[in-house]
PDB file of N, CA and C in Angstrom:
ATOM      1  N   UNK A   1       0.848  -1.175   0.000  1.00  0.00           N
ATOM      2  CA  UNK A   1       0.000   0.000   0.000  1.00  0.00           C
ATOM      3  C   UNK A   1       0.897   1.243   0.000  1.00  0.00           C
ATOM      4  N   UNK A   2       0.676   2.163  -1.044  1.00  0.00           N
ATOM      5  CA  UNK A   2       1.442   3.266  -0.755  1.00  0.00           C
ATOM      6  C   UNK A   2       0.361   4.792  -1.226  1.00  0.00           C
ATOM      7  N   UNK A   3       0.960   5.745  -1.265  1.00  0.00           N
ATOM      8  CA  UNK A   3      -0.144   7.085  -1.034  1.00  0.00           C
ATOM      9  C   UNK A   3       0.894   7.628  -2.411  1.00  0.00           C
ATOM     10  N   UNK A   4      -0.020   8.360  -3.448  1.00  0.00           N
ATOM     11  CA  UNK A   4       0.333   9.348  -4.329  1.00  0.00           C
ATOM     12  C   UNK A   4      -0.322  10.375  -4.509  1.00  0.00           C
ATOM     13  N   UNK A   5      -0.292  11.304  -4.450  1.00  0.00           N
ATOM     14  CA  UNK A   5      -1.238  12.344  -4.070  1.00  0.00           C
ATOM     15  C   UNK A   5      -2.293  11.967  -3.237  1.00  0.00           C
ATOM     16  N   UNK A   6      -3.733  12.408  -3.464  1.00  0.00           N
ATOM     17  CA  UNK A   6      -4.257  12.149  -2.544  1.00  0.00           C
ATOM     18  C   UNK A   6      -5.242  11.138  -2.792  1.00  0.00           C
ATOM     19  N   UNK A   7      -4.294   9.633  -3.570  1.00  0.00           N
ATOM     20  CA  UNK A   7      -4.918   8.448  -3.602  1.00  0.00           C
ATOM     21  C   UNK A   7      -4.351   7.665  -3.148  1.00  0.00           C
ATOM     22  N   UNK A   8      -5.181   6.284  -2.855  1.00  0.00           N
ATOM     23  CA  UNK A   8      -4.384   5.593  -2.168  1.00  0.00           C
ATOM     24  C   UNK A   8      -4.429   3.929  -2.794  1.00  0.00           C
ATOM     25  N   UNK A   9      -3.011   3.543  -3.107  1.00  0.00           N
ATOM     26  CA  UNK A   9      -2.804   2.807  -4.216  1.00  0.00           C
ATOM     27  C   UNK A   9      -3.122   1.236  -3.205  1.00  0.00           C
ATOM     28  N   UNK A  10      -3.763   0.202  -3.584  1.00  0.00           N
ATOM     29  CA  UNK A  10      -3.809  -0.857  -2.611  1.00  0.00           C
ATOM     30  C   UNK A  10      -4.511  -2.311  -3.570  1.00  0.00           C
ATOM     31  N   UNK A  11      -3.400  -2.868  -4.031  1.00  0.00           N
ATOM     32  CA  UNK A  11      -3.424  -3.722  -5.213  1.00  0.00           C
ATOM     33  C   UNK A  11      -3.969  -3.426  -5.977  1.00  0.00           C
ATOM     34  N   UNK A  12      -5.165  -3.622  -7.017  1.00  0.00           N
ATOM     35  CA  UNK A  12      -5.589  -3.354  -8.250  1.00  0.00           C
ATOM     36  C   UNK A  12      -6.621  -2.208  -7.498  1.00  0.00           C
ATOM     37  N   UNK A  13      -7.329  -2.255  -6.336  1.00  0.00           N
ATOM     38  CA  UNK A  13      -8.210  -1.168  -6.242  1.00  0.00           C
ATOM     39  C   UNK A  13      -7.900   0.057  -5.746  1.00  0.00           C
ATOM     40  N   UNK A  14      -8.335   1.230  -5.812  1.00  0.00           N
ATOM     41  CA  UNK A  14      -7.694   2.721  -5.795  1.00  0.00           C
ATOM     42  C   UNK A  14      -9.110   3.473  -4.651  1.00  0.00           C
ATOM     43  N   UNK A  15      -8.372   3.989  -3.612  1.00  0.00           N
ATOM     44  CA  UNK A  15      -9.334   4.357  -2.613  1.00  0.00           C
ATOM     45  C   UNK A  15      -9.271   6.286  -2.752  1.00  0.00           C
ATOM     46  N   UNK A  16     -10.032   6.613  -3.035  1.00  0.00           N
ATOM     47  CA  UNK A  16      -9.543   8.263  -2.859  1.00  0.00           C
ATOM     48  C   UNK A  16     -10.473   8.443  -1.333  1.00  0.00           C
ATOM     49  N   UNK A  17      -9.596   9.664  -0.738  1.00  0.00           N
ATOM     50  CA  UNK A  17      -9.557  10.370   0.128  1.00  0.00           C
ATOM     51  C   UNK A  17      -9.418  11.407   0.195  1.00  0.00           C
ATOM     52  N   UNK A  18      -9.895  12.773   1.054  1.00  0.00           N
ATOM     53  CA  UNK A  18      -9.222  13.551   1.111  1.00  0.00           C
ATOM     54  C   UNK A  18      -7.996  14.173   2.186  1.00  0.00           C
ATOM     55  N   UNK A  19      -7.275  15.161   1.595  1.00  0.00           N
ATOM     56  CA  UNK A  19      -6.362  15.650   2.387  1.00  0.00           C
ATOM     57  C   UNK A  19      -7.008  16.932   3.086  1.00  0.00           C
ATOM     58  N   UNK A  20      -6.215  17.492   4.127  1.00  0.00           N
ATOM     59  CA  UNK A  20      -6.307  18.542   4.744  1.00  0.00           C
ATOM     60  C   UNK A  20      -4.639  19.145   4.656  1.00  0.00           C
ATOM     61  N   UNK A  21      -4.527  20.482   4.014  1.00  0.00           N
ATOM     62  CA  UNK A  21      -3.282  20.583   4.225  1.00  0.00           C
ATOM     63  C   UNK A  21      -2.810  21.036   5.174  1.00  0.00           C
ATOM     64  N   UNK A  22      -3.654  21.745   5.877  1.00  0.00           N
ATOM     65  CA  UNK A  22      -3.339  22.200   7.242  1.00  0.00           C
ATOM     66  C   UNK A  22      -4.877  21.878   8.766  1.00  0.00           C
ATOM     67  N   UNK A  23      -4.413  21.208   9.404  1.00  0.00           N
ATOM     68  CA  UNK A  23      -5.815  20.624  10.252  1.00  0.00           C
ATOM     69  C   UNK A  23      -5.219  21.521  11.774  1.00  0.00           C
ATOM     70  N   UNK A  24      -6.069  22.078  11.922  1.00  0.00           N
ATOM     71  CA  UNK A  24      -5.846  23.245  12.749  1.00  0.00           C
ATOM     72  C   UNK A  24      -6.675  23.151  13.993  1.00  0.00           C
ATOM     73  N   UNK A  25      -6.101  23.236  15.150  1.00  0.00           N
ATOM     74  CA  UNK A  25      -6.561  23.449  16.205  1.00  0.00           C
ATOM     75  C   UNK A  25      -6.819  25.061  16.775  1.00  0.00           C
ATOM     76  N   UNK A  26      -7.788  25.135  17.668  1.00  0.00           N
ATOM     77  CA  UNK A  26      -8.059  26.384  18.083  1.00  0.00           C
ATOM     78  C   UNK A  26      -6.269  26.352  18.611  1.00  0.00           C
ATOM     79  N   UNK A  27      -6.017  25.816  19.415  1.00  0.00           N
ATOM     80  CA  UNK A  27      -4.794  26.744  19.874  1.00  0.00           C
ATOM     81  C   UNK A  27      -3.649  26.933  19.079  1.00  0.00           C
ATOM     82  N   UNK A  28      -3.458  26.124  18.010  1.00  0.00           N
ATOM     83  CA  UNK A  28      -2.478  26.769  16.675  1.00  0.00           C
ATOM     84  C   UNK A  28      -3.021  28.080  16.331  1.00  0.00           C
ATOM     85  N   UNK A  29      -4.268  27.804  16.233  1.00  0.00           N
ATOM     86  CA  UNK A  29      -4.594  28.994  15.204  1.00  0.00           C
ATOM     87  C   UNK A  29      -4.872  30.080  16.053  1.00  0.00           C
ATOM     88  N   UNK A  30      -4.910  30.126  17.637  1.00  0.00           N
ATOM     89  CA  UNK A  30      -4.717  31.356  18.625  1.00  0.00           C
ATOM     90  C   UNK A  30      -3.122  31.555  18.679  1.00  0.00           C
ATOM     91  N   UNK A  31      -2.457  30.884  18.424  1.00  0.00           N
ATOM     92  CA  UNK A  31      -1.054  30.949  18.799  1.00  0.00           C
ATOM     93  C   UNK A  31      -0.366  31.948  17.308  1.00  0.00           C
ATOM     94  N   UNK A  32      -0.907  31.631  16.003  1.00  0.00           N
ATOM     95  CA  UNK A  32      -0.481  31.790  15.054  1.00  0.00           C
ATOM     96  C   UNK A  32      -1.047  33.606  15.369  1.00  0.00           C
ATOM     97  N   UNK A  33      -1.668  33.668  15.730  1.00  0.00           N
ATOM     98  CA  UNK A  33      -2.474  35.203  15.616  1.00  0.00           C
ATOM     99  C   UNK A  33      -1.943  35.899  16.610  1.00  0.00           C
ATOM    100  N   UNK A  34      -1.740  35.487  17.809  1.00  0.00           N
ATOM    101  CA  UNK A  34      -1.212  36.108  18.882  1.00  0.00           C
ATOM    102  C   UNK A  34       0.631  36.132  18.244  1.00  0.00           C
ATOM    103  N   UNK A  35       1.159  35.515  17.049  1.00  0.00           N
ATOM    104  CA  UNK A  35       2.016  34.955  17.270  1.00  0.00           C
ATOM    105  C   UNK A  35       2.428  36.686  16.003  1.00  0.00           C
ATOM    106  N   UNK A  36       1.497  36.930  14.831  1.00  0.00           N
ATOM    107  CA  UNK A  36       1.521  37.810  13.860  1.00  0.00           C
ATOM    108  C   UNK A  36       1.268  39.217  15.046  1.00  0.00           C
ATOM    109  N   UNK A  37       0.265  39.273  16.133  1.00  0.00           N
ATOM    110  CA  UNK A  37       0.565  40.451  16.686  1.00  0.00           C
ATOM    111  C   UNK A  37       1.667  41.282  17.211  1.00  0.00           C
ATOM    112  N   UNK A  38       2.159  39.907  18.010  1.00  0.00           N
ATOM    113  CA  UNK A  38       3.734  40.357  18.827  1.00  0.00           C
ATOM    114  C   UNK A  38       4.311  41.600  17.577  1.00  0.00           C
ATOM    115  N   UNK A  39       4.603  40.901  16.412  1.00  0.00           N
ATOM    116  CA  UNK A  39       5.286  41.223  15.322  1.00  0.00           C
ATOM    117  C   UNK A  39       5.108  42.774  15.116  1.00  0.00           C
ATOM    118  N   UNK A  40       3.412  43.177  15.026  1.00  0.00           N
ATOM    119  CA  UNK A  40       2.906  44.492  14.336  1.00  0.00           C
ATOM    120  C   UNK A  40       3.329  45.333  15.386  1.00  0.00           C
ATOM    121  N   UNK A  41       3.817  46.698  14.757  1.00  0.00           N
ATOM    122  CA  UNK A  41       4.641  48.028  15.440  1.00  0.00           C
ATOM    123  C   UNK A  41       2.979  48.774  15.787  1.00  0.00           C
ATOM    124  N   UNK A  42       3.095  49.165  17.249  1.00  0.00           N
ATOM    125  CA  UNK A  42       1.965  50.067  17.917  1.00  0.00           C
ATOM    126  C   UNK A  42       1.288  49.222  18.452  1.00  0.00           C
ATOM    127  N   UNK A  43       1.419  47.575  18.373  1.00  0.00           N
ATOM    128  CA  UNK A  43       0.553  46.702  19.195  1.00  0.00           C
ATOM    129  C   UNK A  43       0.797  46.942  21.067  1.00  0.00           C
ATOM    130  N   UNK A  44       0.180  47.123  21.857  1.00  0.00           N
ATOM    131  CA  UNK A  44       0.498  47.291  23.149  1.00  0.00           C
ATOM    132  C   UNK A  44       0.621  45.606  24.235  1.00  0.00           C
ATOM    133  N   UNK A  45       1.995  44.738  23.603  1.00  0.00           N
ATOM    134  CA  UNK A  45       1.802  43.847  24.121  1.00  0.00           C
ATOM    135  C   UNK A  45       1.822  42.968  25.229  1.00  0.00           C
ATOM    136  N   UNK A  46       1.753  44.275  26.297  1.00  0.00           N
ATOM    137  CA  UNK A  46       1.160  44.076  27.628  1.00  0.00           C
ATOM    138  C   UNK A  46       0.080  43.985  28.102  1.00  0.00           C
ATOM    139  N   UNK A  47      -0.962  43.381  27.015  1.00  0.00           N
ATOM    140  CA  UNK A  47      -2.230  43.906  26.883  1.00  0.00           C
ATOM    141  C   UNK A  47      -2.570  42.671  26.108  1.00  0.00           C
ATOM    142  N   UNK A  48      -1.904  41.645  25.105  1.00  0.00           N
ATOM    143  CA  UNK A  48      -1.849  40.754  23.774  1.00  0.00           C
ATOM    144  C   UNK A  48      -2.270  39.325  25.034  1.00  0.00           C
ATOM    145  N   UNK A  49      -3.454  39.189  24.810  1.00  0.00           N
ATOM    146  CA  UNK A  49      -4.511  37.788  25.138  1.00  0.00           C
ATOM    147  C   UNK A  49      -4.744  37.033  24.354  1.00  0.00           C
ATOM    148  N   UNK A  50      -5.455  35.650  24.641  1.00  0.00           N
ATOM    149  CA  UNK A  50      -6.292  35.128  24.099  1.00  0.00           C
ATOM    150  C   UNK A  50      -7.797  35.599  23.843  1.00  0.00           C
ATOM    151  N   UNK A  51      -7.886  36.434  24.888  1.00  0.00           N
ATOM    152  CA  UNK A  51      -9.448  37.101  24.881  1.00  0.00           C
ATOM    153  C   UNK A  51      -9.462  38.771  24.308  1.00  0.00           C
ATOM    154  N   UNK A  52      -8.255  39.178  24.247  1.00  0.00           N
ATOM    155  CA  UNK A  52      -8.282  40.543  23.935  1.00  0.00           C
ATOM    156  C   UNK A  52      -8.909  41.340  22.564  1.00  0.00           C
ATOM    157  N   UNK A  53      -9.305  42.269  22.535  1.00  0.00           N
ATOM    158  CA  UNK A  53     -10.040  42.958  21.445  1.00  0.00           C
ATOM    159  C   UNK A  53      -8.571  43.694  21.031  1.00  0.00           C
ATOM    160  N   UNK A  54      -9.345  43.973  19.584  1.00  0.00           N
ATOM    161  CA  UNK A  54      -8.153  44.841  18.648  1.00  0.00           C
ATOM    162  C   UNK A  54      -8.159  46.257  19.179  1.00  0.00           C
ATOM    163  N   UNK A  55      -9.046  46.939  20.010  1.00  0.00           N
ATOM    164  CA  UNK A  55      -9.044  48.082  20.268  1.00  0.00           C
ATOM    165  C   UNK A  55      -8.602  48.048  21.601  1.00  0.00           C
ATOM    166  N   UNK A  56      -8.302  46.957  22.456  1.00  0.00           N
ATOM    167  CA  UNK A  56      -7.615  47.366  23.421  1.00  0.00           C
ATOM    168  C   UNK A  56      -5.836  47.072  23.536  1.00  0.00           C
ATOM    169  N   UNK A  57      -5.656  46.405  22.434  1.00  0.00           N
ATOM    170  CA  UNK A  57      -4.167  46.445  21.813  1.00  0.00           C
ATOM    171  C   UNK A  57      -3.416  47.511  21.319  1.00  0.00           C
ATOM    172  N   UNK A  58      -4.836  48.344  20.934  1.00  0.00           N
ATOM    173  CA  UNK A  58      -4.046  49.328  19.301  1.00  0.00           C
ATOM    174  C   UNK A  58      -3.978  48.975  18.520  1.00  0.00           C
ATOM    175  N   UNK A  59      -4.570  48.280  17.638  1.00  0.00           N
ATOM    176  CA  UNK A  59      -4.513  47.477  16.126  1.00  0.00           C
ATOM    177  C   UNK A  59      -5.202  48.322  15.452  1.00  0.00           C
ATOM    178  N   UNK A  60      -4.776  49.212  14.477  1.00  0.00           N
ATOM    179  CA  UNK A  60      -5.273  49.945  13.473  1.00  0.00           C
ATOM    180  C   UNK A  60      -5.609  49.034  12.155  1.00  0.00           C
ATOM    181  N   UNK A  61      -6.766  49.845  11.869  1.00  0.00           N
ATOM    182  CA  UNK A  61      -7.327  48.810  10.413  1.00  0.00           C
ATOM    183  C   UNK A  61      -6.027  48.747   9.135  1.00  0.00           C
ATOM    184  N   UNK A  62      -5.210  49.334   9.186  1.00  0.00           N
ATOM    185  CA  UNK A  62      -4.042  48.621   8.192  1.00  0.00           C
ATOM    186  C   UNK A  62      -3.439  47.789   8.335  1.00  0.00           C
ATOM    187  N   UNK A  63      -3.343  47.890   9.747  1.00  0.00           N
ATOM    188  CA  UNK A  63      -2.512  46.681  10.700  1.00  0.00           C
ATOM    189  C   UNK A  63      -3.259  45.684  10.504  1.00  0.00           C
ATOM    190  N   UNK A  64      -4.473  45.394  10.989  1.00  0.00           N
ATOM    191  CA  UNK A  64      -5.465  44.399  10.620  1.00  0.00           C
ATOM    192  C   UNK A  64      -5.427  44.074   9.629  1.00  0.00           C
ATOM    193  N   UNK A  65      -5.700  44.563   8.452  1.00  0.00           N
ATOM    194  CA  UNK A  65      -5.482  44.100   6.898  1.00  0.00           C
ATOM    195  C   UNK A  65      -4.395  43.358   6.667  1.00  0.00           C
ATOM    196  N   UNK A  66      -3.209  43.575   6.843  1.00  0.00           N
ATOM    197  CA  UNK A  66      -1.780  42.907   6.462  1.00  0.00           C
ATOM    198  C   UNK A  66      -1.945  41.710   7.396  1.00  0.00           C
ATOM    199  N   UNK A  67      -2.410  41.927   8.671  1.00  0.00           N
ATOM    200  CA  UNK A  67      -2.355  40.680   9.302  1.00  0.00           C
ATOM    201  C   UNK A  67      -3.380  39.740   9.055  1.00  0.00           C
ATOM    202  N   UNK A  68      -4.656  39.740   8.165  1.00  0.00           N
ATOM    203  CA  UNK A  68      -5.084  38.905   7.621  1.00  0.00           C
ATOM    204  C   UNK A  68      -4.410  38.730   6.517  1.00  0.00           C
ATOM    205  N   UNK A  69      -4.154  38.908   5.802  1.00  0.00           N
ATOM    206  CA  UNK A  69      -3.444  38.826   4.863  1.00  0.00           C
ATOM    207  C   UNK A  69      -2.636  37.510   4.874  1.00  0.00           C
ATOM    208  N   UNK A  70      -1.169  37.788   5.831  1.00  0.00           N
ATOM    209  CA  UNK A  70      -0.691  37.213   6.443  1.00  0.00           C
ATOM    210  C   UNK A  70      -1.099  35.871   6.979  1.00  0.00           C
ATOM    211  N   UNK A  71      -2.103  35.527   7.379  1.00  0.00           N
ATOM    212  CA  UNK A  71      -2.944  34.631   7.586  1.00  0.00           C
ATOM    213  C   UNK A  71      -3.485  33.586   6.983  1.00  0.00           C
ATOM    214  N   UNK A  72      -3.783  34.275   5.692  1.00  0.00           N
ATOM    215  CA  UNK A  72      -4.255  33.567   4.539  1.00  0.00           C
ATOM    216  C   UNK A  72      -3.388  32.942   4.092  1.00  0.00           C
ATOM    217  N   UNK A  73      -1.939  33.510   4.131  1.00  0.00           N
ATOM    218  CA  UNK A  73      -1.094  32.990   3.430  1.00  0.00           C
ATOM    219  C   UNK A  73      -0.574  31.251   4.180  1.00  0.00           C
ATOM    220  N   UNK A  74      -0.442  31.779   5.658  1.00  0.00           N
ATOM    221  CA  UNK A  74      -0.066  30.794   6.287  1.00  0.00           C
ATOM    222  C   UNK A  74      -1.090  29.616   6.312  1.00  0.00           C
ATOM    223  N   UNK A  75      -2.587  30.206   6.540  1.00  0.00           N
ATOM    224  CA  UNK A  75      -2.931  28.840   6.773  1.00  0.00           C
ATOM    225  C   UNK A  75      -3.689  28.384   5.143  1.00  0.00           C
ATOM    226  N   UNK A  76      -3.610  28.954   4.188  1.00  0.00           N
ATOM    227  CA  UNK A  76      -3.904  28.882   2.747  1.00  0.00           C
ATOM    228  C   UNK A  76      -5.413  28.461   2.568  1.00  0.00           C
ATOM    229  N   UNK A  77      -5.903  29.584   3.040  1.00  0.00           N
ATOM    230  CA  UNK A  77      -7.842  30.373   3.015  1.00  0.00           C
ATOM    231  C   UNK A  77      -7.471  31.684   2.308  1.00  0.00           C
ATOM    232  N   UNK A  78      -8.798  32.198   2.752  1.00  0.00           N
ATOM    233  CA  UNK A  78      -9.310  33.310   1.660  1.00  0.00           C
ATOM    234  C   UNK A  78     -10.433  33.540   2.739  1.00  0.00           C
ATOM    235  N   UNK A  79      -9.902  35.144   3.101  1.00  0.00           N
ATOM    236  CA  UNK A  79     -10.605  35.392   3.824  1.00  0.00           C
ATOM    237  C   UNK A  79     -11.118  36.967   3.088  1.00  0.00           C
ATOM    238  N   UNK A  80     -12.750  36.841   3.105  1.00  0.00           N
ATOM    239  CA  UNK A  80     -13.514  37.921   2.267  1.00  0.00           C
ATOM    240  C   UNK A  80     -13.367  38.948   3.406  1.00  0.00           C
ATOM    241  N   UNK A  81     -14.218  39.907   2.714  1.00  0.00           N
ATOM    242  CA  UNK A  81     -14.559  41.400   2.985  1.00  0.00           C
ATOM    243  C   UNK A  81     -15.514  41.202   4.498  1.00  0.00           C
ATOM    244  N   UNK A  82     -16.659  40.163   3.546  1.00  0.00           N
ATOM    245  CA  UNK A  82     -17.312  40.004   4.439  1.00  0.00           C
ATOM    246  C   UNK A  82     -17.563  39.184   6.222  1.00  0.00           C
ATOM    247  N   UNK A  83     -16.030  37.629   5.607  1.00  0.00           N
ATOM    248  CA  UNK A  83     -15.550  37.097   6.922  1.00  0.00           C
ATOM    249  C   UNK A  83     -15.454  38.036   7.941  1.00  0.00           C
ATOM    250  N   UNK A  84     -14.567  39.122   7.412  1.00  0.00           N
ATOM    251  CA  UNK A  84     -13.859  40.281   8.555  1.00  0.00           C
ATOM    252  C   UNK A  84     -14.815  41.235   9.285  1.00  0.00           C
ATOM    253  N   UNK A  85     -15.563  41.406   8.648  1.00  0.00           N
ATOM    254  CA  UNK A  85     -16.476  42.450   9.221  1.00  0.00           C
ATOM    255  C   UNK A  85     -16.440  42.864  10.259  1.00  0.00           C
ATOM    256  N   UNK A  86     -16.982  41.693  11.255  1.00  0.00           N
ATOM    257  CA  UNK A  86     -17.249  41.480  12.279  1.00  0.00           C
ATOM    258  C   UNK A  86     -16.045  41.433  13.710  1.00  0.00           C
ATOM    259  N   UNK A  87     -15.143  41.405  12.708  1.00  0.00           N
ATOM    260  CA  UNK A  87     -13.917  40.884  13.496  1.00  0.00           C
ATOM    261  C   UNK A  87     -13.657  41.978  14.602  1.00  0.00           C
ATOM    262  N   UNK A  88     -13.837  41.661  15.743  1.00  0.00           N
ATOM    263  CA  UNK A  88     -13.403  43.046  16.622  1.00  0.00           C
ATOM    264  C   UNK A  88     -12.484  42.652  18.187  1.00  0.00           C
ATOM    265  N   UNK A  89     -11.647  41.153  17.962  1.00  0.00           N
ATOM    266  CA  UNK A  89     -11.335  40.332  18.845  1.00  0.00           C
ATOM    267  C   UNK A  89     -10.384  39.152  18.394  1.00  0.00           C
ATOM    268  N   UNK A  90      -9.415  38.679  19.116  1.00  0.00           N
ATOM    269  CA  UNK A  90      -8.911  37.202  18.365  1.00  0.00           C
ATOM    270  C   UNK A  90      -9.628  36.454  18.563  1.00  0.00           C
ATOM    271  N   UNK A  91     -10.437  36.061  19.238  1.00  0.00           N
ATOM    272  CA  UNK A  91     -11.617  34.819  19.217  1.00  0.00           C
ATOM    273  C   UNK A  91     -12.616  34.803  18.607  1.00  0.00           C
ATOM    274  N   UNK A  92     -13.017  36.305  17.844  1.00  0.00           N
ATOM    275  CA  UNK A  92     -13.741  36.278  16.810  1.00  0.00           C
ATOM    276  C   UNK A  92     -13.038  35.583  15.539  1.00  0.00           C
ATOM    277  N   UNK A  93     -11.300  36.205  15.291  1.00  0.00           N
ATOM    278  CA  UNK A  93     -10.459  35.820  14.249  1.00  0.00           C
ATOM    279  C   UNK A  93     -10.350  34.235  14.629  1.00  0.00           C
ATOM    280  N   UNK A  94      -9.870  33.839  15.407  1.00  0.00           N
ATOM    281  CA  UNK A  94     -10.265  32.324  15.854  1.00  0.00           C
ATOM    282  C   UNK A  94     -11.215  31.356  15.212  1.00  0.00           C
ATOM    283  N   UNK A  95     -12.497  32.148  14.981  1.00  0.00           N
ATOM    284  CA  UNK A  95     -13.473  30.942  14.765  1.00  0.00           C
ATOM    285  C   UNK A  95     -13.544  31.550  13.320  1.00  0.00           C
ATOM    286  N   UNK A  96     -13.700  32.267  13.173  1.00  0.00           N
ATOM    287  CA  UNK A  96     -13.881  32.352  11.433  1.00  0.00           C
ATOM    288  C   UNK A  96     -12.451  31.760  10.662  1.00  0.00           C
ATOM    289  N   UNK A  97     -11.331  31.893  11.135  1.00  0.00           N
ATOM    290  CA  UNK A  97     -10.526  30.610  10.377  1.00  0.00           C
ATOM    291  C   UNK A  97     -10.782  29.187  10.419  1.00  0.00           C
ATOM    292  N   UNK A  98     -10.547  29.379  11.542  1.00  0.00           N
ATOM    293  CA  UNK A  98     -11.520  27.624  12.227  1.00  0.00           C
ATOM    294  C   UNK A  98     -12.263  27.104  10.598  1.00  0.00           C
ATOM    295  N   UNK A  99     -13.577  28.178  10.613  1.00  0.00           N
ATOM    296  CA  UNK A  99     -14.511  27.429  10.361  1.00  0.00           C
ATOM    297  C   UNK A  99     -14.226  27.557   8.553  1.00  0.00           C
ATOM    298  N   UNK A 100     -12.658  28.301   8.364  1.00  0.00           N
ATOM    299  CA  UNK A 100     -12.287  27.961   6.705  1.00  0.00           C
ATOM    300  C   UNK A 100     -11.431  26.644   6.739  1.00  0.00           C
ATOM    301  N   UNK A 101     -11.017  26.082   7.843  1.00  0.00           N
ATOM    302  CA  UNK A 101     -10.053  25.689   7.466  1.00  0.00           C
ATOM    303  C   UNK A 101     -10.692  23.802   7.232  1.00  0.00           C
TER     304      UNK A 101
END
């Protein structure tokens, strides 16, 4: 039995499956976000939670933008206009990757 892409070869019969390229836990994906804040200049990270809002950090909406951005790239989603909207927290950003990934 061996795997080639995402089939799986097993004498004459061929089983497909799928992959996940990235299977994500809430705390990767809190860690990964808390992990892009440290990074952003004006973040106040004496203040950088699991529960914390973007307005009690200092996260300006450009800052926000690049750091989704950023995001997408890492965990390879696509995050709309409309995902974000709402976003006013990492546990908001939390579950709306979650629920792309």
């Amino acid at each position: 039995m061996w795997k080639a892409g995402n089939f799986l070869f097993r004498s004459k019969s061929i089983y497909r499956f799928p992959i996940r390229l990235f299977a994500g836990s809430q705390d990767t994906v809190e860690g990964s976000i808390l992990e892009q804040l440290r990074g952003v200049e004006g973040v106040n990270v004496s203040k950088l939670s699991s529960k914390c809002t973007f307005k009690e950090i200092g996260l300006d909406s450009l800052a926000q933008i690049e750091m989704y951005s950023s995001l997408e790239d890492k965990f390879k989603i696509t995050l709309s206009d409309e995902d974000t909207d709402g976003v006013k927290s990492v546990p908001d950003l939390v579950k709306i990757i979650l629920s792309k990934l």
